[in-house]
N, C-alpha and C. Protein backbone atom coordinates (compact mmCIF):
# COMPACT_ATOMS: atom_id res chain seq x y z
N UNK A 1 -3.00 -13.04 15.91
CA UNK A 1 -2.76 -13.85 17.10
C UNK A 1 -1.27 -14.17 17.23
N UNK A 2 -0.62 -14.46 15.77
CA UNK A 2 0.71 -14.56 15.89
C UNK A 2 1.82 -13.74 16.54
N UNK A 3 1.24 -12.55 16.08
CA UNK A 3 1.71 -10.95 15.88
C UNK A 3 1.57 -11.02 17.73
N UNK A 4 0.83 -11.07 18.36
CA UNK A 4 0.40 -10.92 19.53
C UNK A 4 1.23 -11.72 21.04
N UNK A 5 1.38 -12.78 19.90
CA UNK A 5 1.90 -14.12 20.62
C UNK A 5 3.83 -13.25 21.24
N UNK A 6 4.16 -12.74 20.09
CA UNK A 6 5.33 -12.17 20.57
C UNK A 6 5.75 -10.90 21.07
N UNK A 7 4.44 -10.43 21.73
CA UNK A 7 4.79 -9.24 22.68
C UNK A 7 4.68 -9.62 24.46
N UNK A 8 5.21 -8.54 24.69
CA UNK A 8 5.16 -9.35 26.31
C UNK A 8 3.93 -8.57 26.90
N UNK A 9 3.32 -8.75 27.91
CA UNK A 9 1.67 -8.22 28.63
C UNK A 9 2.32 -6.43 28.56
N UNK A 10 3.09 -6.08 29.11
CA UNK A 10 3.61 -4.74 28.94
C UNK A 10 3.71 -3.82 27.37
N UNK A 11 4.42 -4.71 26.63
CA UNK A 11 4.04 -4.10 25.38
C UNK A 11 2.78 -3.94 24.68
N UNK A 12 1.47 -5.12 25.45
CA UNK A 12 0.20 -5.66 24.35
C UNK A 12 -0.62 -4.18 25.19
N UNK A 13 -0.37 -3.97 26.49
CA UNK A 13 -1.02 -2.96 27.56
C UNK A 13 -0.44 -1.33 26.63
N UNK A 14 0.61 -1.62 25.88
CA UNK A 14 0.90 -0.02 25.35
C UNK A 14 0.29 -0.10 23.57
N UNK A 15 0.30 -1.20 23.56
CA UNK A 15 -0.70 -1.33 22.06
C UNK A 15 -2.37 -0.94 21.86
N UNK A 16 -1.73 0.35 20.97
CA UNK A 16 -3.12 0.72 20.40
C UNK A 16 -3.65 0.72 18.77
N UNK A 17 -4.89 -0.73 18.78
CA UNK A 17 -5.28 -0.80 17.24
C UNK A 17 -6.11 -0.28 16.89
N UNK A 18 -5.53 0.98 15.91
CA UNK A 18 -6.74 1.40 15.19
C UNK A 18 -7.65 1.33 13.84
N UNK A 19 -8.92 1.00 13.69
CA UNK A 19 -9.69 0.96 12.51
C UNK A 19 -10.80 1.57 12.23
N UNK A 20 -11.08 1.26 11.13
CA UNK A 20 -12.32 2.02 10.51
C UNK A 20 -13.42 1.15 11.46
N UNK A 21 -14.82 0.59 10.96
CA UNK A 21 -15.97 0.07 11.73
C UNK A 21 -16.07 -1.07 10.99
N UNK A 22 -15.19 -1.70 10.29
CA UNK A 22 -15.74 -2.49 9.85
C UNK A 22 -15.82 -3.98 10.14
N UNK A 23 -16.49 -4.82 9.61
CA UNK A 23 -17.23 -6.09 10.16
C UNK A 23 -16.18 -6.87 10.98
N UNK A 24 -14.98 -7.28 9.72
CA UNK A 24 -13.93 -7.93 10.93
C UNK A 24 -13.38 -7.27 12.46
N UNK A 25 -13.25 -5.61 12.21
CA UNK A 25 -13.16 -4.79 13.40
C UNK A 25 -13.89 -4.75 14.59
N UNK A 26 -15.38 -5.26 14.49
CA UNK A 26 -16.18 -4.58 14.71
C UNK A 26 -16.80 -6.06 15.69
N UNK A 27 -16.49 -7.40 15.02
CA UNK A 27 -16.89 -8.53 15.09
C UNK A 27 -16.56 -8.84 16.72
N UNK A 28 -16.86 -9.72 17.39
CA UNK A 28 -17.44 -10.34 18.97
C UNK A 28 -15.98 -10.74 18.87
N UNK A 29 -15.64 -11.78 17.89
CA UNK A 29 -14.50 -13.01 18.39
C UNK A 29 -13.27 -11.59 18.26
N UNK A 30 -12.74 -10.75 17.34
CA UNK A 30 -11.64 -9.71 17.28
C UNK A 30 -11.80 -9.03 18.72
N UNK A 31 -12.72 -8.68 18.69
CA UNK A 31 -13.05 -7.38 19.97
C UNK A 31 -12.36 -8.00 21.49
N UNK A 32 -13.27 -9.51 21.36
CA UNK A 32 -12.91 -10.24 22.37
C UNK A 32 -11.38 -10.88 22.58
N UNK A 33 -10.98 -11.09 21.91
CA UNK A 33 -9.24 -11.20 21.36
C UNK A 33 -8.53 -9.83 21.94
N UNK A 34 -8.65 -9.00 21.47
CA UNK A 34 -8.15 -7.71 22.08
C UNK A 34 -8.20 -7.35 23.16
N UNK A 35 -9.38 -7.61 24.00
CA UNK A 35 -9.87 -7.44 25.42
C UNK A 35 -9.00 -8.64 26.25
N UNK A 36 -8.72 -9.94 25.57
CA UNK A 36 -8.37 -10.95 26.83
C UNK A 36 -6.74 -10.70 26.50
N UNK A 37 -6.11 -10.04 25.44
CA UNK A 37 -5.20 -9.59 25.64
C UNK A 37 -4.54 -8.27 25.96
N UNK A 38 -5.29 -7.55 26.33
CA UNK A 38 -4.87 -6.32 26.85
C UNK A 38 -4.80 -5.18 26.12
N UNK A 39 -4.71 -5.87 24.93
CA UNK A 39 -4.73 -4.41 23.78
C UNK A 39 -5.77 -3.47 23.92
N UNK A 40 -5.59 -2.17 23.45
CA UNK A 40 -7.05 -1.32 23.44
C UNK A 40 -7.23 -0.94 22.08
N UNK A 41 -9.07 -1.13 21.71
CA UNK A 41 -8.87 -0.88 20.35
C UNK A 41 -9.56 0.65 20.05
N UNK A 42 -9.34 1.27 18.66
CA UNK A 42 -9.81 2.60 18.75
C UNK A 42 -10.20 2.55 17.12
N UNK A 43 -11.49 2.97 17.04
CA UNK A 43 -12.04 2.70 15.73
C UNK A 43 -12.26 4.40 15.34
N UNK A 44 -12.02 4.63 14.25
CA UNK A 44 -12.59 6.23 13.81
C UNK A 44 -14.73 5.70 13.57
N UNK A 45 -15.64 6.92 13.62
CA UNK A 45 -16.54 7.19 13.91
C UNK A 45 -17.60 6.75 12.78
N UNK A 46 -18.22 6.18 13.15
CA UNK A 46 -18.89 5.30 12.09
C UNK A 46 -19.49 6.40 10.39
N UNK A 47 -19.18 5.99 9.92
CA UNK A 47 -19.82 6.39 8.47
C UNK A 47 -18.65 7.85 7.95
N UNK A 48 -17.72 7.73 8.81
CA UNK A 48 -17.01 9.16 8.72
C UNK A 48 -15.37 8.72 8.35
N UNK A 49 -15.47 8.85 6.74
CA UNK A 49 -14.25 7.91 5.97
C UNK A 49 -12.85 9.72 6.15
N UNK A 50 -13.56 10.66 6.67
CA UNK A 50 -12.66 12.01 6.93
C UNK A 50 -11.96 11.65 8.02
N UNK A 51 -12.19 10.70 9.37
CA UNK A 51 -11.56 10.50 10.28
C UNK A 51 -10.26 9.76 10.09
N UNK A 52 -9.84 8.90 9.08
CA UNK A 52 -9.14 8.32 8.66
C UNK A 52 -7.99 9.11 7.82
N UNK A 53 -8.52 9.63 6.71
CA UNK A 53 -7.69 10.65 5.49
C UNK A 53 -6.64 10.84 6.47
N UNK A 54 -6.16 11.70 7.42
CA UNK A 54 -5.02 12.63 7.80
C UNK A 54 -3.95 11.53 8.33
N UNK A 55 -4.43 10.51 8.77
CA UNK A 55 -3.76 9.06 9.55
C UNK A 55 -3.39 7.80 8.24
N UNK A 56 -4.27 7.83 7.69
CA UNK A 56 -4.04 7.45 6.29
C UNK A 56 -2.97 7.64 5.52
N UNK A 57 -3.05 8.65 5.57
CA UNK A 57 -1.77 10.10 4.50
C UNK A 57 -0.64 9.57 5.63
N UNK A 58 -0.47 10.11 6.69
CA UNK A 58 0.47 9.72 7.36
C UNK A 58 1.23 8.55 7.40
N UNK A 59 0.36 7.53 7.71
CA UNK A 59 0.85 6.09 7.67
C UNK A 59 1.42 5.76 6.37
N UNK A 60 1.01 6.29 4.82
CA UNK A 60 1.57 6.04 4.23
C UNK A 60 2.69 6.72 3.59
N UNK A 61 3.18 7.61 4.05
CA UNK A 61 4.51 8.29 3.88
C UNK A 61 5.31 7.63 4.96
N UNK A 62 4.70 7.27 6.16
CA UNK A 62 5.83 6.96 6.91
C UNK A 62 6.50 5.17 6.44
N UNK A 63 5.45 4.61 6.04
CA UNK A 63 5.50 3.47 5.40
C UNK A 63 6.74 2.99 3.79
N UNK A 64 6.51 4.90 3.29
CA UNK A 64 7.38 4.68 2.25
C UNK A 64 9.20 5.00 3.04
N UNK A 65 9.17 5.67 4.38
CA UNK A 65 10.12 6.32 4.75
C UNK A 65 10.82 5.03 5.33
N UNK A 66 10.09 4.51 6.20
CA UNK A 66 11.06 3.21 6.71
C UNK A 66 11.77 2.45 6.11
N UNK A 67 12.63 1.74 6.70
CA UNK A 67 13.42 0.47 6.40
C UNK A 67 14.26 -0.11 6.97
N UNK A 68 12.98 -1.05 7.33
CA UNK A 68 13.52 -2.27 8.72
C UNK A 68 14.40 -3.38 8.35
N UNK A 69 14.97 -3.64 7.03
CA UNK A 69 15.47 -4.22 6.79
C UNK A 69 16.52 -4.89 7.65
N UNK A 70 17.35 -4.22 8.78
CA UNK A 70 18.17 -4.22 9.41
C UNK A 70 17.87 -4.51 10.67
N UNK A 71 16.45 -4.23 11.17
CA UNK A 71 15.84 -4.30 12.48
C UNK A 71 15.83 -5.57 12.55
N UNK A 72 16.58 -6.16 14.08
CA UNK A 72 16.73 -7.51 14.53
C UNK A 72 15.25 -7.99 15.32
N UNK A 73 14.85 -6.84 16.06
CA UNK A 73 13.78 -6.74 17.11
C UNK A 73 13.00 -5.70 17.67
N UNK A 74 11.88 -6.01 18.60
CA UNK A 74 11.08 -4.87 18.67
C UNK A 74 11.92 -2.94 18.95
N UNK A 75 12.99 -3.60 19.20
CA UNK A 75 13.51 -2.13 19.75
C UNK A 75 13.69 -1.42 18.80
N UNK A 76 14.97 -2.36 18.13
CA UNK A 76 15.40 -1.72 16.47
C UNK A 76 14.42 -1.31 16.07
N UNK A 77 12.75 -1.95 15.83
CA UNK A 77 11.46 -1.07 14.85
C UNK A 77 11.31 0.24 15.77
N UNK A 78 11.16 0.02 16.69
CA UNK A 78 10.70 1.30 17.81
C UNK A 78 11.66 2.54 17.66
N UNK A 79 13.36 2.41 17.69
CA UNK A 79 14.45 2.99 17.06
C UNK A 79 13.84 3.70 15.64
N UNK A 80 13.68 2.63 14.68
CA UNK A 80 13.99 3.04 13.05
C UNK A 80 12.19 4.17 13.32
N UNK A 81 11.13 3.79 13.73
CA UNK A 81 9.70 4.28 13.55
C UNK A 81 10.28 5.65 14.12
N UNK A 82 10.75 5.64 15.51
CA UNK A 82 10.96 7.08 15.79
C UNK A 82 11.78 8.05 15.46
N UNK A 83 12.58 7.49 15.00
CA UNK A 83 14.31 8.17 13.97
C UNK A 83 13.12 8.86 12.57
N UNK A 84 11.97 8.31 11.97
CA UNK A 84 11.46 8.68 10.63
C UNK A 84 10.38 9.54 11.41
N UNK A 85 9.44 9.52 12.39
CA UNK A 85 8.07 10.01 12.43
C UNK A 85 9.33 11.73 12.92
N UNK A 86 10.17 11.73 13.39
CA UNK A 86 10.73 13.04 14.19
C UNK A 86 11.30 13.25 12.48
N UNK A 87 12.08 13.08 11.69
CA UNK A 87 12.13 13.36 10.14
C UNK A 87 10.96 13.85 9.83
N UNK A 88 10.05 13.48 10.15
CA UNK A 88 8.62 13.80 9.42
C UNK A 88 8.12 14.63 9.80
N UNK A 89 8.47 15.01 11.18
CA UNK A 89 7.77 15.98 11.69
C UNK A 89 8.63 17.62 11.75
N UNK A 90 9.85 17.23 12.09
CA UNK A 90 11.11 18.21 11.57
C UNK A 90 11.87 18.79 10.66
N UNK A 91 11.99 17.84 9.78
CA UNK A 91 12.86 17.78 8.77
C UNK A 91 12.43 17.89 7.28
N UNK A 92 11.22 16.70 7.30
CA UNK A 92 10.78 16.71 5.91
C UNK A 92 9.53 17.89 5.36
N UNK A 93 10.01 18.36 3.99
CA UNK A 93 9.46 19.44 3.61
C UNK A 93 8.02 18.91 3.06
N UNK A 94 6.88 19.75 3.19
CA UNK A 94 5.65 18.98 2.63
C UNK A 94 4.78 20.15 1.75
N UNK A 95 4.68 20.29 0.53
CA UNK A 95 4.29 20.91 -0.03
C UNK A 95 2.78 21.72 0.42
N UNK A 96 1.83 21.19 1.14
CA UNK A 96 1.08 21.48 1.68
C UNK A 96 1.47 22.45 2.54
N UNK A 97 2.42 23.05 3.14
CA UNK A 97 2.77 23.72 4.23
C UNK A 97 3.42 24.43 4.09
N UNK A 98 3.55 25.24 2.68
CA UNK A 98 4.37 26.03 2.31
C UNK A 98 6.02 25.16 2.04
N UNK A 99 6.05 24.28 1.83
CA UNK A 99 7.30 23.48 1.58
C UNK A 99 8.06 23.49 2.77
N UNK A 100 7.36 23.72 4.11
CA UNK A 100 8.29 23.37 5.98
C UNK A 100 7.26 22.26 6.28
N UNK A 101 8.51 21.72 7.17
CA UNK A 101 8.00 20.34 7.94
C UNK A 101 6.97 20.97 8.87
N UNK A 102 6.52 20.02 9.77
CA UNK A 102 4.98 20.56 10.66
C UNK A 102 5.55 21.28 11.41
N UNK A 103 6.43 20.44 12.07
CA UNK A 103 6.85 22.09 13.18
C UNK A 103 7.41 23.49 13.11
N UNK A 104 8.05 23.46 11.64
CA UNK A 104 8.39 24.83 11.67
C UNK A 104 7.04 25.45 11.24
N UNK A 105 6.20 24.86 10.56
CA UNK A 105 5.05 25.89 9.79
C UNK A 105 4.11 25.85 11.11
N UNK A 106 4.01 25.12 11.99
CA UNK A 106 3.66 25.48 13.33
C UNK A 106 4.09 26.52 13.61
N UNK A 107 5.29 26.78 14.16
CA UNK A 107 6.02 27.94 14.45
C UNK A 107 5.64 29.01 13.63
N UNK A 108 5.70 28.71 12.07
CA UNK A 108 5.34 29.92 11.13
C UNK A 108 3.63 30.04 11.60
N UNK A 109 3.13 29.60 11.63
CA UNK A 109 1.75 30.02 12.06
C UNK A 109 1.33 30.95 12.82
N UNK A 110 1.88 30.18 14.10
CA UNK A 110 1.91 30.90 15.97
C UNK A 110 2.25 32.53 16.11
N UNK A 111 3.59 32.76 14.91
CA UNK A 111 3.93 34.13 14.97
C UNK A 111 4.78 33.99 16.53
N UNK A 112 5.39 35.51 16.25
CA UNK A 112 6.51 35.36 17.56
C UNK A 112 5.66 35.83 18.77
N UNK A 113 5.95 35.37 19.94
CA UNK A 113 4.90 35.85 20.90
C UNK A 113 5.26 37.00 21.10
């Protein structure tokens, strides 16, 4: 509610929370909280802990990559989040992928047209 208190109706309208199904998620008074503030919520598919894994993994590399230390305000996070997720998606090598970031092993995939 706190967290909420300091966005403006424009930012809460581009906020999307996502969770698993569970009870606090899932509960009348949260749901209803989200709805009278504009947020939209998006839960992965009940009993299906695979919907999560790939967003999971993600969130927590990007989690180790940040550092807001310096961020005054919402922009600065919005700045530092998108300066790391384009690292992540460009730049950083991931052993899973032949040691290329997603988009080049995209590219390596696709083949030349």
């Amino acid at each position: 509610a706190r967290a909420l208190s300091k966005l403006t109706s424009k930012e809460k309208e581009q906020l999307i929370v996502h969770s698993d199904q569970g009870f606090h998620f899932t509960h009348y008074s949260f749901r209803n909280k989200l709805d009278r503030e504009g947020v939209t919520q998006s839960m992965s598919r009940k009993g299906n802990c695979l919907d999560n894994a790939p967003i999971e993994s993600f969130f927590g590399h990007l989690k180790d990559l940040l550092d807001l230390k310096d961020c005054k305000n919402l922009q600065d996070i919005k700045k530092e989040v998108t300066k790391k997720i384009n690292y992540y998606n460009h730049r950083r090598p991931q052993l899973g992928l032949k040691k290329m970031p997603p988009s080049e092993y995209r590219r390596h995939l696709l083949g030349p047209f």
